[in-house]
Protein backbone atom coordinates (compact mmCIF):
# COMPACT_ATOMS: atom_id res chain seq x y z
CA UNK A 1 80.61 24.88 -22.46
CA UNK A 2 78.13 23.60 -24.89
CA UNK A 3 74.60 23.25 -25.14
CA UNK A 4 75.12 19.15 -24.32
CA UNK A 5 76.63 20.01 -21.25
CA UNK A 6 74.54 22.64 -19.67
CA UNK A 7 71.54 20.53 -20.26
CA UNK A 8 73.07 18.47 -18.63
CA UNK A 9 74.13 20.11 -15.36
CA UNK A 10 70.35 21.46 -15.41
CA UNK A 11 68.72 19.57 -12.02
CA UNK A 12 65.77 17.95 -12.75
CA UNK A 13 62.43 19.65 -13.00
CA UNK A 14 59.61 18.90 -10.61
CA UNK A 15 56.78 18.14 -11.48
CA UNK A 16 53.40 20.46 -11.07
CA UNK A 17 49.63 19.18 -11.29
CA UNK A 18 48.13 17.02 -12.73
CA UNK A 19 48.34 15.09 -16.04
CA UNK A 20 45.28 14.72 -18.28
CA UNK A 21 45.07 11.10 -17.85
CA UNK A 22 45.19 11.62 -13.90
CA UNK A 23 42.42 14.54 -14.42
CA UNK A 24 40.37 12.14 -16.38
CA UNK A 25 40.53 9.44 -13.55
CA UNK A 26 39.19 11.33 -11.10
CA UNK A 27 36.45 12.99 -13.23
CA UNK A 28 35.29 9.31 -13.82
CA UNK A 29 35.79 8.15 -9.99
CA UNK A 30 33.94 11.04 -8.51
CA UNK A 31 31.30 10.65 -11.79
CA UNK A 32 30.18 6.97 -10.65
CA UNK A 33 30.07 7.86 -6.93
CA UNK A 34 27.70 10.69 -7.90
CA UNK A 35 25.64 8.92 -9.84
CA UNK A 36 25.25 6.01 -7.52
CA UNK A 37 24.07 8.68 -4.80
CA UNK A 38 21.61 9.32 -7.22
CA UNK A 39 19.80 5.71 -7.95
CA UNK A 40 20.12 5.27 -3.76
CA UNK A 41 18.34 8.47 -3.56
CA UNK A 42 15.42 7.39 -6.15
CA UNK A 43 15.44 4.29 -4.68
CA UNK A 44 15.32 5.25 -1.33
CA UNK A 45 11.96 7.58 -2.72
CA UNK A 46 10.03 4.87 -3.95
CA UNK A 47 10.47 2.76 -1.02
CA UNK A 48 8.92 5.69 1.09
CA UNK A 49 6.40 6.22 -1.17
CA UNK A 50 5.07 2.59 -0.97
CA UNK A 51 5.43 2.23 2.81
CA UNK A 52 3.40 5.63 2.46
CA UNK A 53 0.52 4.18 0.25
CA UNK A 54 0.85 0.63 2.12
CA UNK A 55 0.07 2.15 5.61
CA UNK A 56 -2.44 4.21 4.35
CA UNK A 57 -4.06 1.20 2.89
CA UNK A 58 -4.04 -0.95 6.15
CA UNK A 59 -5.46 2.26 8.05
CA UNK A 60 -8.06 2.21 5.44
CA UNK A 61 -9.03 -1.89 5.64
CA UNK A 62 -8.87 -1.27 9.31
CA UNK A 63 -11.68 1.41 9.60
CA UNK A 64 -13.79 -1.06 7.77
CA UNK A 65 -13.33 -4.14 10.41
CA UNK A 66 -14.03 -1.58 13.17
CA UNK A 67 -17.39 -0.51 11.29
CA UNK A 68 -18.23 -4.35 10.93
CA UNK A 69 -17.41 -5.02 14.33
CA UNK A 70 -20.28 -2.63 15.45
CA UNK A 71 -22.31 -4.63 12.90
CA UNK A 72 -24.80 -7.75 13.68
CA UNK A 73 -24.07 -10.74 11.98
CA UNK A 74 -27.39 -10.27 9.99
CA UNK A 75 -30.20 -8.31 9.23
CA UNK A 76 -31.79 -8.37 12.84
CA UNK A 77 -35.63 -7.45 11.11
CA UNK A 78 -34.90 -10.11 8.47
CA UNK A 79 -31.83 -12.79 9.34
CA UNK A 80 -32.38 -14.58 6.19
CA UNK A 81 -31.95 -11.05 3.59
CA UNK A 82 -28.72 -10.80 1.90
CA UNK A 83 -27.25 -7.34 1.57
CA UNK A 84 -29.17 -4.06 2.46
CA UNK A 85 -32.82 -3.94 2.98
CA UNK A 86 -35.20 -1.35 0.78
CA UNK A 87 -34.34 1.74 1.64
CA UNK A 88 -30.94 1.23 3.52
CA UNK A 89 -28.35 3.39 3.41
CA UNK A 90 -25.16 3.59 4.84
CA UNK A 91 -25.70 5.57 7.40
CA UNK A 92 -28.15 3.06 8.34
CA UNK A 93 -26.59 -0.41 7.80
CA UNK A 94 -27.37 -3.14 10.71
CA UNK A 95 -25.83 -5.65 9.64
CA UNK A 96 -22.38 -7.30 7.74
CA UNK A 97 -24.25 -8.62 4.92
CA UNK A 98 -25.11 -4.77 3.78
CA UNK A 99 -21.62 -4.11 3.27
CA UNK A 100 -21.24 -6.95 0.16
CA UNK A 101 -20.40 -5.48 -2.70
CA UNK A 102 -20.24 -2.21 -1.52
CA UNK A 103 -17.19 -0.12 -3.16
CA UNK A 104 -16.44 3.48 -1.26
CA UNK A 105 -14.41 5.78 -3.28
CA UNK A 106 -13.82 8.32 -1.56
CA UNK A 107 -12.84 5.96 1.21
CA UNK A 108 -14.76 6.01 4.47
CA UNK A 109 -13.80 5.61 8.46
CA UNK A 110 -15.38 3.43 11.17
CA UNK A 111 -17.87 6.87 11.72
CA UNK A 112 -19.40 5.81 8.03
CA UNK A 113 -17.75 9.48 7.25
CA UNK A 114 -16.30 10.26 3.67
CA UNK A 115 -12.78 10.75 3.93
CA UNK A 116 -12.31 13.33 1.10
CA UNK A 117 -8.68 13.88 0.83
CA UNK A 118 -8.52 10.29 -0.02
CA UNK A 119 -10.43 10.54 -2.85
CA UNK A 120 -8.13 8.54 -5.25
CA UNK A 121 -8.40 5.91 -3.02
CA UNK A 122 -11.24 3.44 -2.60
CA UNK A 123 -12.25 0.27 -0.28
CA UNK A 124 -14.33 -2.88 -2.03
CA UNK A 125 -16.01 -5.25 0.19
CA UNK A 126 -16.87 -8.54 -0.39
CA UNK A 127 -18.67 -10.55 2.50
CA UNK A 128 -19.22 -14.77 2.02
CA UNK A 129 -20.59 -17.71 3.58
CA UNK A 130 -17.65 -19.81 4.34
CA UNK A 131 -17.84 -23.68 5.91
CA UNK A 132 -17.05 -23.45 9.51
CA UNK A 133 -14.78 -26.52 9.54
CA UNK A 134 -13.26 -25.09 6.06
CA UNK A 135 -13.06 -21.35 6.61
CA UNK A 136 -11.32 -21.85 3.10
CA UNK A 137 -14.22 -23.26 1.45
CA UNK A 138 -16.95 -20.59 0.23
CA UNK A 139 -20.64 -21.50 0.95
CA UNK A 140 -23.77 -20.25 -0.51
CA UNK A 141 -24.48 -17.00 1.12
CA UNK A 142 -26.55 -17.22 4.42
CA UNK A 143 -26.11 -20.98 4.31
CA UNK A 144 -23.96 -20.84 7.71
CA UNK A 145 -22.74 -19.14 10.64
CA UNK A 146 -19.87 -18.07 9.52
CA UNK A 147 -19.11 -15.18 7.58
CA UNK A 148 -15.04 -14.25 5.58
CA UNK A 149 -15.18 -10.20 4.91
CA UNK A 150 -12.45 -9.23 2.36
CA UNK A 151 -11.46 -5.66 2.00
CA UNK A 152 -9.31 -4.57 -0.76
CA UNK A 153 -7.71 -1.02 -0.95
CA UNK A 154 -6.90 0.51 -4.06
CA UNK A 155 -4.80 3.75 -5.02
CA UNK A 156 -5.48 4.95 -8.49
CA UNK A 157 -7.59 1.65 -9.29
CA UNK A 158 -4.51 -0.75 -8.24
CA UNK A 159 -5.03 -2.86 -5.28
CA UNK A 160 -2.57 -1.86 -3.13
CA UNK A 161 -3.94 -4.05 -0.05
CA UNK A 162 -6.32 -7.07 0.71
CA UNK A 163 -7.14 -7.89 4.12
CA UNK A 164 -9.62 -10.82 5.70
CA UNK A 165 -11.56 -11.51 8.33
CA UNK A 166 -14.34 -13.85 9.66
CA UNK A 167 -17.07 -13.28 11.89
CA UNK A 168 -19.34 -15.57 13.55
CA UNK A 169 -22.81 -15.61 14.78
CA UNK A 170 -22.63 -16.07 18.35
CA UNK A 171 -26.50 -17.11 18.54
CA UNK A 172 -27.27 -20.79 20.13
């Protein structure tokens, strides 16, 4: 017999594993499925992290309309005075118009309290005349009897909300 011929009569082998290139394929496959876990999963953080600061932010405009909505429309001693009398505080504002141009950083609740543990966040306040018939037009202030109050929030000095209302005075 020669060498020809028992090679030959040798049954053929079967194959074990994997090849390289087959190795490789996967390694890439399983590679780009890991890493697009990854960008979902940073994704997926910021998202929370904005809803986070967003609903902190509308909780913080919020407490402001509730403190104006224990407010009078204007200085009851003086209803022509813009803004806070001599000697008003906070703690002792009577009417809407003392909140323009107020900024409260830390933030502060309905209760006029500090809210410390917000303390990179802050709540401007800007209070207008506006046109009845044109709440969209501003007015000089105290020129009419109706009033827009804006409130933006900020997080690290970036507005992160704006909210508006109007008020009325209710006086004949």
């Amino acid at each position: 017999m020669t060498i020809i011929t028992h090679l030959r009569e040798r049954a053929p082998r079967r194959r074990r594993g994997f090849t390289l290139i087959e190795s490789a394929l996967v390694t890439i496959i399983v590679g780009t499925g890991v890493v697009a876990v990854m960008q979902l999963l940073a994704v997926g953080s910021v998202s929370t992290r904005q809803s986070q600061n967003l609903t902190t932010a509308v909780h913080l405009a919020n407490q402001i309309h509730e403190l104006s909505l224990g407010l009078a429309f204007a200085d009851p001693a003086d209803p022509t005075h813009w803004g806070p009398s001599t000697g008003e505080t906070l703690a002792t504002y009577d009417d809407v118009t003392d909140l323009d141009g107020q900024t409260y950083s830390p933030p502060i609740d309905a209760r006029r309290q500090t809210l410390t543990s917000l303390s990179d966040w802050s709540q401007s306040i800007t209070v207008d005349s506006v046109d009845p018939a044109r709440i969209t037009v501003t007015v000089p202030k105290g020129s009419t009897r109706a009033q827009r109050i804006t409130v933006n929030i900020s997080h690290n000095g970036q507005i992160v909300f704006t909210e508006n209302w109007l008020t009325f005075d209710g006086t004949p």
